[in-house]
Protein backbone atom coordinates (compact mmCIF):
# COMPACT_ATOMS: atom_id res chain seq x y z
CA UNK A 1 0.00 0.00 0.00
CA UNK A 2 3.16 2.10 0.61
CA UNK A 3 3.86 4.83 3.09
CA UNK A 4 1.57 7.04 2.45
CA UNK A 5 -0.70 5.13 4.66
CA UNK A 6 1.08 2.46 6.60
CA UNK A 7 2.18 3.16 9.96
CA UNK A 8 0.65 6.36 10.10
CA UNK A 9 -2.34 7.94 11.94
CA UNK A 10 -3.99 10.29 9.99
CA UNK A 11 -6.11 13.14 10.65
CA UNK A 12 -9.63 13.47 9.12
CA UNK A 13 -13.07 12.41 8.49
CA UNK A 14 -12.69 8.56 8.77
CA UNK A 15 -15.57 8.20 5.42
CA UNK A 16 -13.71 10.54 3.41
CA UNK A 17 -10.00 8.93 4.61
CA UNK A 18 -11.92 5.30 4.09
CA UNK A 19 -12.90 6.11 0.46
CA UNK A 20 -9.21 6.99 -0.45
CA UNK A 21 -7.72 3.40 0.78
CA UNK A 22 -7.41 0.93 -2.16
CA UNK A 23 -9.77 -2.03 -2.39
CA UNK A 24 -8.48 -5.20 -0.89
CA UNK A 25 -5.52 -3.88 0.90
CA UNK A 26 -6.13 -4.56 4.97
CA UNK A 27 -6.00 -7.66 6.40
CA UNK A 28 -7.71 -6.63 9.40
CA UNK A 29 -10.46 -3.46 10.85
CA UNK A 30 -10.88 -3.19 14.31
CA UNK A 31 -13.71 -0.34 14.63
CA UNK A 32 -14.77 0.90 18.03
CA UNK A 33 -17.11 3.80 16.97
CA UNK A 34 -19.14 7.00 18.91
CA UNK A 35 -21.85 5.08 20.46
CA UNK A 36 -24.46 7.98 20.16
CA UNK A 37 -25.35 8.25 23.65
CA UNK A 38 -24.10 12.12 24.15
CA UNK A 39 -20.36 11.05 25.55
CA UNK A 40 -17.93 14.03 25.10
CA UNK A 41 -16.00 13.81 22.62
CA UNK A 42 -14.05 17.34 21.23
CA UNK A 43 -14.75 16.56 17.55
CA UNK A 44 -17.79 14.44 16.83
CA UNK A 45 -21.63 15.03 17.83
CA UNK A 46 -22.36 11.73 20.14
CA UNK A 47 -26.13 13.05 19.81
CA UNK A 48 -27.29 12.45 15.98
CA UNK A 49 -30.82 11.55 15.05
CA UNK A 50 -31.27 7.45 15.48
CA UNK A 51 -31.37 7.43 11.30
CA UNK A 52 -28.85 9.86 10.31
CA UNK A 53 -26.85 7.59 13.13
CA UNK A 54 -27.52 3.91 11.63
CA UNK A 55 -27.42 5.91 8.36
CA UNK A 56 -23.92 7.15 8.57
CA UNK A 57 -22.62 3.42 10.49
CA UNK A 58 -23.84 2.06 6.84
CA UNK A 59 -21.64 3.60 5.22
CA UNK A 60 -18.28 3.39 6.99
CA UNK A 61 -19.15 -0.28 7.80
CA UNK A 62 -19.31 -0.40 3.77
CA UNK A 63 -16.29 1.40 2.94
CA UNK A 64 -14.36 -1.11 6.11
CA UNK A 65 -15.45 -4.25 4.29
CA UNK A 66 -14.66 -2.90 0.60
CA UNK A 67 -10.15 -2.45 1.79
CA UNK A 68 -10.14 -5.99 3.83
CA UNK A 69 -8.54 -8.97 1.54
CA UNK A 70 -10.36 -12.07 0.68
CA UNK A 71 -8.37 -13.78 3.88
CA UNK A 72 -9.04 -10.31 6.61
CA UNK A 73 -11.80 -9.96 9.44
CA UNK A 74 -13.70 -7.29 10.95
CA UNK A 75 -14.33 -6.61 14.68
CA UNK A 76 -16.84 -4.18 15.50
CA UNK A 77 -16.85 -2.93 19.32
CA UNK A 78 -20.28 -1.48 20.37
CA UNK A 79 -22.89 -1.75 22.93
CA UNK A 80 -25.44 -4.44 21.73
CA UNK A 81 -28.25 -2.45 20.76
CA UNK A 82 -26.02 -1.57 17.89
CA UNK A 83 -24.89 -4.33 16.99
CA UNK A 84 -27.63 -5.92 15.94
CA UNK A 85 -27.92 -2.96 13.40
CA UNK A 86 -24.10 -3.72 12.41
CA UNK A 87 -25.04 -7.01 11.38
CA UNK A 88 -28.07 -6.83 9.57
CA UNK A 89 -26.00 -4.86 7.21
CA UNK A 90 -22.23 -6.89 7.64
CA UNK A 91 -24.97 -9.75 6.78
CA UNK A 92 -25.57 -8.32 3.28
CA UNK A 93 -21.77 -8.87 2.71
CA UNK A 94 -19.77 -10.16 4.65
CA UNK A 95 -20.13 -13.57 6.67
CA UNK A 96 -20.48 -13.86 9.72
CA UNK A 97 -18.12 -15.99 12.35
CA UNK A 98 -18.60 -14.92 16.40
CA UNK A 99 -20.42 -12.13 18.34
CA UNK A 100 -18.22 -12.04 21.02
CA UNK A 101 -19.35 -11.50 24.66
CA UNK A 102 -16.47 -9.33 26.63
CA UNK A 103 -17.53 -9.12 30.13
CA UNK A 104 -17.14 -5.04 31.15
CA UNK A 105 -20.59 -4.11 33.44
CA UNK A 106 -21.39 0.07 33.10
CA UNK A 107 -23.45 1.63 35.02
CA UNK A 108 -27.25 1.32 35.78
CA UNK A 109 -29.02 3.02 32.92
CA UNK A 110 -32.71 2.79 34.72
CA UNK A 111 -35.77 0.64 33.91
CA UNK A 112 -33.90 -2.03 32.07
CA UNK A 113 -31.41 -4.54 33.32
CA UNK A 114 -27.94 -3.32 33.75
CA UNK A 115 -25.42 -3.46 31.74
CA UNK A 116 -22.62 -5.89 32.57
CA UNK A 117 -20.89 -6.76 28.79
CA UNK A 118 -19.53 -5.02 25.25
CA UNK A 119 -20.85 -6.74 22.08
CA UNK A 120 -17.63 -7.12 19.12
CA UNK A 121 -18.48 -8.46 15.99
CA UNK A 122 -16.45 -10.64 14.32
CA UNK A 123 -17.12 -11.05 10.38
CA UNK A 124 -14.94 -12.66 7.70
CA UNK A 125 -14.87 -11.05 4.56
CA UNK A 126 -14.56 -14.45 3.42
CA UNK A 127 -15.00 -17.53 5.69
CA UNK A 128 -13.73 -19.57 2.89
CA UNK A 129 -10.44 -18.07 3.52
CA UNK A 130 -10.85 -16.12 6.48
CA UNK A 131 -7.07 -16.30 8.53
CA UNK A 132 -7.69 -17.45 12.16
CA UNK A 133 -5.42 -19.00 14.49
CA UNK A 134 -6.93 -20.15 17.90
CA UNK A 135 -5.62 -18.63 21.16
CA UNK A 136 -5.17 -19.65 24.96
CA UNK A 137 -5.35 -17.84 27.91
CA UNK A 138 -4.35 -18.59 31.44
CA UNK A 139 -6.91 -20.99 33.80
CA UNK A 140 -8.28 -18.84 35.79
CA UNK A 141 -7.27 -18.83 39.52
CA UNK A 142 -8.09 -17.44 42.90
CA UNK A 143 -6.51 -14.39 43.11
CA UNK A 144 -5.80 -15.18 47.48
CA UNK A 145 -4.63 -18.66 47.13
CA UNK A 146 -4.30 -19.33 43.52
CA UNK A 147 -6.40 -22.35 43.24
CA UNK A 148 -8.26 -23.15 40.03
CA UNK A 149 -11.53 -21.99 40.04
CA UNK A 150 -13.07 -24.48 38.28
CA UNK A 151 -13.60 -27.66 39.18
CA UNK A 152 -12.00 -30.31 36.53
CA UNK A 153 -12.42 -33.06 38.87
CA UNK A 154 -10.08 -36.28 37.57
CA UNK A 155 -9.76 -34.62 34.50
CA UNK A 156 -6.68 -32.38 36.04
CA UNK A 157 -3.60 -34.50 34.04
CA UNK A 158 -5.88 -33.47 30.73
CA UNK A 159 -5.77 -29.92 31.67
CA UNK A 160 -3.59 -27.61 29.05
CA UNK A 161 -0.50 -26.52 30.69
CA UNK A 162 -0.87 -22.61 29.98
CA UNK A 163 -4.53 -22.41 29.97
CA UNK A 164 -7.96 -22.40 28.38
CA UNK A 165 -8.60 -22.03 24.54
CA UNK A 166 -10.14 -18.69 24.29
CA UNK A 167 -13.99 -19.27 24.06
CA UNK A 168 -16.33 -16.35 22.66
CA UNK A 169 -17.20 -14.97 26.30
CA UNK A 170 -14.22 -12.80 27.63
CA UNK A 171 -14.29 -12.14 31.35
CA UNK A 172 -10.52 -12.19 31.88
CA UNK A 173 -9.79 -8.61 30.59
CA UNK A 174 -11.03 -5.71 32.23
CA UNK A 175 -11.69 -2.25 31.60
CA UNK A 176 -9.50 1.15 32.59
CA UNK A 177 -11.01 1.77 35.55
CA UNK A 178 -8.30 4.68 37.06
CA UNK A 179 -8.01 7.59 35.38
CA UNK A 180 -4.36 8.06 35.77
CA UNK A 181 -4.18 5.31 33.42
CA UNK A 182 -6.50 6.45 30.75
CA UNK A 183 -5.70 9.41 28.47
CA UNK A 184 -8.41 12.41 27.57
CA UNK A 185 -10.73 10.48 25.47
CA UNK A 186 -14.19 9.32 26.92
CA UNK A 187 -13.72 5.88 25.62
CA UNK A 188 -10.97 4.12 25.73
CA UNK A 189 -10.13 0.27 25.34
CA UNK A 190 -7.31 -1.95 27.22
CA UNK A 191 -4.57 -2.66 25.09
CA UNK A 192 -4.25 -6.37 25.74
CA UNK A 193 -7.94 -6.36 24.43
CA UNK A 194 -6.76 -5.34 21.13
CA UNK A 195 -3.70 -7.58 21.12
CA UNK A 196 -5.89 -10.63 21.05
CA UNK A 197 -8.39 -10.00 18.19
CA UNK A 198 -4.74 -9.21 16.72
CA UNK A 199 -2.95 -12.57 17.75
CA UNK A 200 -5.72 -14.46 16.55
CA UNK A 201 -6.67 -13.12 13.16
CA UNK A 202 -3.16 -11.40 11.69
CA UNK A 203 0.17 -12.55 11.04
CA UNK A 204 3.47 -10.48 11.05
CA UNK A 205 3.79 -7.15 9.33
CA UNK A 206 -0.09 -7.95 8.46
CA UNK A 207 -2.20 -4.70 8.35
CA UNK A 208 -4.43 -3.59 10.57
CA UNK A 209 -7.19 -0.43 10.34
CA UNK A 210 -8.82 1.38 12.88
CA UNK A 211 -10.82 4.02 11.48
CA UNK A 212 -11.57 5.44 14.87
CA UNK A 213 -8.05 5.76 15.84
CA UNK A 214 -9.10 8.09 19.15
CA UNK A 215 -5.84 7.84 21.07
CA UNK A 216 -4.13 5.20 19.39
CA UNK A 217 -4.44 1.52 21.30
CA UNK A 218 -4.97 -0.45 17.94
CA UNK A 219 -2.21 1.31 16.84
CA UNK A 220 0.03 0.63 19.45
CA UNK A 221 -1.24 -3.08 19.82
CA UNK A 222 -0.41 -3.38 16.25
CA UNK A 223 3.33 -1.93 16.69
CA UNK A 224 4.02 -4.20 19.22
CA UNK A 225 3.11 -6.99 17.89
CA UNK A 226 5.24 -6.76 14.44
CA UNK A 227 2.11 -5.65 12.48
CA UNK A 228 1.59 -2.76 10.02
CA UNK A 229 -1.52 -0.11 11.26
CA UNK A 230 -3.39 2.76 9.81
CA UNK A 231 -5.10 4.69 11.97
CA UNK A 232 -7.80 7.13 11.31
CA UNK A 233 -8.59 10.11 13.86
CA UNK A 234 -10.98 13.02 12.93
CA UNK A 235 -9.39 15.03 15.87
CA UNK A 236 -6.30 16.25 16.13
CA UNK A 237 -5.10 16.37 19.15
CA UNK A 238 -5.87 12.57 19.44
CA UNK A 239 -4.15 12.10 16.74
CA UNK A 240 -1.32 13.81 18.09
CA UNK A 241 -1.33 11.92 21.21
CA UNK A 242 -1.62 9.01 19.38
CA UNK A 243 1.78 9.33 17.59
CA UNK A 244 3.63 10.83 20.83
CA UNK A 245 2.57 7.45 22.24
CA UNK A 246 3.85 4.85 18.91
CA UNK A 247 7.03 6.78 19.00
CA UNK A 248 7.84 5.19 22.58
CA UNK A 249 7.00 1.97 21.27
CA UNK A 250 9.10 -0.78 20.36
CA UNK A 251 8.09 -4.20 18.29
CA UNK A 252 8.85 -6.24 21.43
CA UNK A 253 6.06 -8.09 22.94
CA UNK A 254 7.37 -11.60 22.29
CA UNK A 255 9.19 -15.08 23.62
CA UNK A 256 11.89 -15.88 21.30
CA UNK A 257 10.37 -15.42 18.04
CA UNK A 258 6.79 -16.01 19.13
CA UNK A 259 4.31 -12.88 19.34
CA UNK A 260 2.26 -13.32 22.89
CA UNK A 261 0.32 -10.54 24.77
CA UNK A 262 1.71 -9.43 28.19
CA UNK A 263 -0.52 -7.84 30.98
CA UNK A 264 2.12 -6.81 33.92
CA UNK A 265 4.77 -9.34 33.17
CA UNK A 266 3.02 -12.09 32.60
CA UNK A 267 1.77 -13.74 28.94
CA UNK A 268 -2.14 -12.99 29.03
CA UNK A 269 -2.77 -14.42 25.19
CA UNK A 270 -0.48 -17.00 23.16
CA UNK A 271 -1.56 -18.99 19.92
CA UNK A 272 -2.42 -22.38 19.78
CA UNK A 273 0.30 -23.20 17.20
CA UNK A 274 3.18 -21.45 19.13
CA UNK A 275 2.63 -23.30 22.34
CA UNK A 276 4.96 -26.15 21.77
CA UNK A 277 8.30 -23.99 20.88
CA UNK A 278 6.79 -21.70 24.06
CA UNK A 279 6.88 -24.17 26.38
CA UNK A 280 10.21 -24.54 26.68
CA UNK A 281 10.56 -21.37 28.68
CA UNK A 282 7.98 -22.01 31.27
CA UNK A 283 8.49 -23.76 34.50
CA UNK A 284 5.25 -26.75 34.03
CA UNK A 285 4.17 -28.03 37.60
CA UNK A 286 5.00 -31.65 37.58
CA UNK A 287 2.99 -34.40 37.99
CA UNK A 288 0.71 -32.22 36.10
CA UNK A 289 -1.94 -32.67 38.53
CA UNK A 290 -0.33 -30.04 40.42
CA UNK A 291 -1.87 -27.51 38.43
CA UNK A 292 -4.69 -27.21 40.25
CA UNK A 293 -2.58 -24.96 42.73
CA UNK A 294 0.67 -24.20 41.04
CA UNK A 295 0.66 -22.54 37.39
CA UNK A 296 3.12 -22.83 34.94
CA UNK A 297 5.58 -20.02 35.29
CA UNK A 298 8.16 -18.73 32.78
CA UNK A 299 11.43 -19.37 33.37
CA UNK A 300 12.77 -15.82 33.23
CA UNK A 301 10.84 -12.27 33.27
CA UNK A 302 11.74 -9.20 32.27
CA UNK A 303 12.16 -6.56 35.50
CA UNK A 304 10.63 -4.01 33.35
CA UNK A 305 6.88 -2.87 34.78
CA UNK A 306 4.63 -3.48 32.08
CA UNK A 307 1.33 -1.57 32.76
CA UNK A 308 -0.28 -0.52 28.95
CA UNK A 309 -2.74 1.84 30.08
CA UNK A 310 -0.42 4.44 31.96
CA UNK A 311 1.07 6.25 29.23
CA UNK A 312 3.22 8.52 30.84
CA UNK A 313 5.88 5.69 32.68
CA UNK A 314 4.94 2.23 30.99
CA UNK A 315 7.63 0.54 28.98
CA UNK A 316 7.12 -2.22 26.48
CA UNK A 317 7.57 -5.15 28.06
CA UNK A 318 10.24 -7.74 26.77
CA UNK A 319 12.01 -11.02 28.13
CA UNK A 320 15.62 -11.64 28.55
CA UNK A 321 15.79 -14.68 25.61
């Protein structure tokens, strides 16, 4: 696509920006738009009229499908009531492979249940070809005494020595709760949430889009994870944020040659495929049976404080290997 667009963030309208990106030339859009329920944003009314809304999500949704490849995904991050306008028009073309669940409760909106999850979309532009690797993350644990919190009864010495395939219900990443470690932008995501969708549906120096860049996580997921980005930001100073941000950022976040997510020094996502050269840097409890109290450990961590949402002191994390 050359430079002109990769590895950049650039400022504008994200439909006008989206119409000037070639056909077929992302492997993967990650899209977490204005959700339309009057949150303050400095360069975009959150308050448009329910048509000119889904009217106006029509058309960028178009425009996102029209640059993927044959083999790229999209992931669409909204709250479910708009989702289910997403699809009925991703469903005209595009097909569609996982609505998934990630577990982030907001606050009681009155007279209807409350909120407790995010909606994200996953569509293949193809399913045919659609590139997907599956991912693992740790068993989850007690956080006093570190047991296992499910019971596996004699099924322990089957039990994956890392942890669970990823299902489609994410409860394991949470959202930016402190705001020292969010920047000035009413909605922002958790990095290692944007790492996985990346882990499981891009390879190295793959492309990925975000046409509502805001202050740069996809971005910055992307860069650390050996991929390609373009990142579209209608307001400036975001923008500008966003690449004061990338240029601290290093193409790092890996064991040996083997892109993983880290979330404070420890691997939070891995693929599948990567586990068995992985392994051999991790400390597996043995009899296996003992996992049901001890995890597997890696051999050596970096000292570095890893912490992705405090952009003023974090430092990509990276292991001594």
């Amino acid at each position: 696509m050359g430079e002109k667009y990769t590895n950049q963030i650039i400022q504008g309208d994200c439909l006008n920006l989206l119409r000037q990106l070639p056909d077929e030339s992302v492997d993967v859009v990650f899209a977490d738009p204005p959700f339309n329920l009057k949150k303050k944003y400095r360069s975009h009314n959150d308050n448009l009229e329910l048509q000119d809304y889904l009217d106006w999500c029509e058309k960028w949704i178009k425009e996102c499908v029209r640059v993927i490849k044959p083999t790229g995904s999209i992931f669409l991050h909204n709250i479910p009531r708009w989702l289910t306008y997403y699809a009925a028009t991703l469903n005209k073309i595009a097909d569609f492979r996982h609505w998934i669940s990630w577990d982030a409760p907001t606050a009681p909106m009155g007279k209807t249940l409350q909120p407790n999850y995010y909606g994200i979309l996953f569509y293949a532009k193809d399913a045919q070809q659609n590139k997907f690797y599956e991912i693992r993350s740790p068993h989850k644990r007690c956080r006093k005494c570190g047991y296992l919190l499910k019971d596996y009864g004699g099924k322990k010495a089957l039990l994956h020595p890392f942890g669970s395939l990823v299902t489609d219900v994410w409860t394991d990443i949470h959202r930016i709760r402190h705001n020292k470690y969010r920047d000035e932008h009413p909605c922002q995501l958790p990095i290692h949430l944007l790492e996985r969708i990346i882990l499981m549906s891009t390879d190295e120096n793959d492309i990925v889009l975000d046409p509502f860049s805001g202050t740069g996580t996809t971005a910055i997921a992307a860069k650390r994870l050996g991929r390609q980005f373009i990142g579209l930001e209608l307001d400036s100073e975001y923008a500008e944020a966003s690449l004061r941000k990338l240029a601290q950022e290093q193409s790092n976040a890996k064991i040996d040659k083997y892109w993983v997510s880290f979330f404070l020094e420890e691997v939070v996502t891995l693929r599948e495929k990567d586990w068995k050269d992985i392994s051999q840097y991790y400390i597996i409890p043995t009899p296996i049976q003992q996992i049901d109290f001890a995890k597997s450990k890696l051999q050596k961590q970096s000292q570095i404080c890893y912490c992705p949402q405090n952009n003023k002191t974090a430092k990509s994390a990276s292991l001594p290997y």
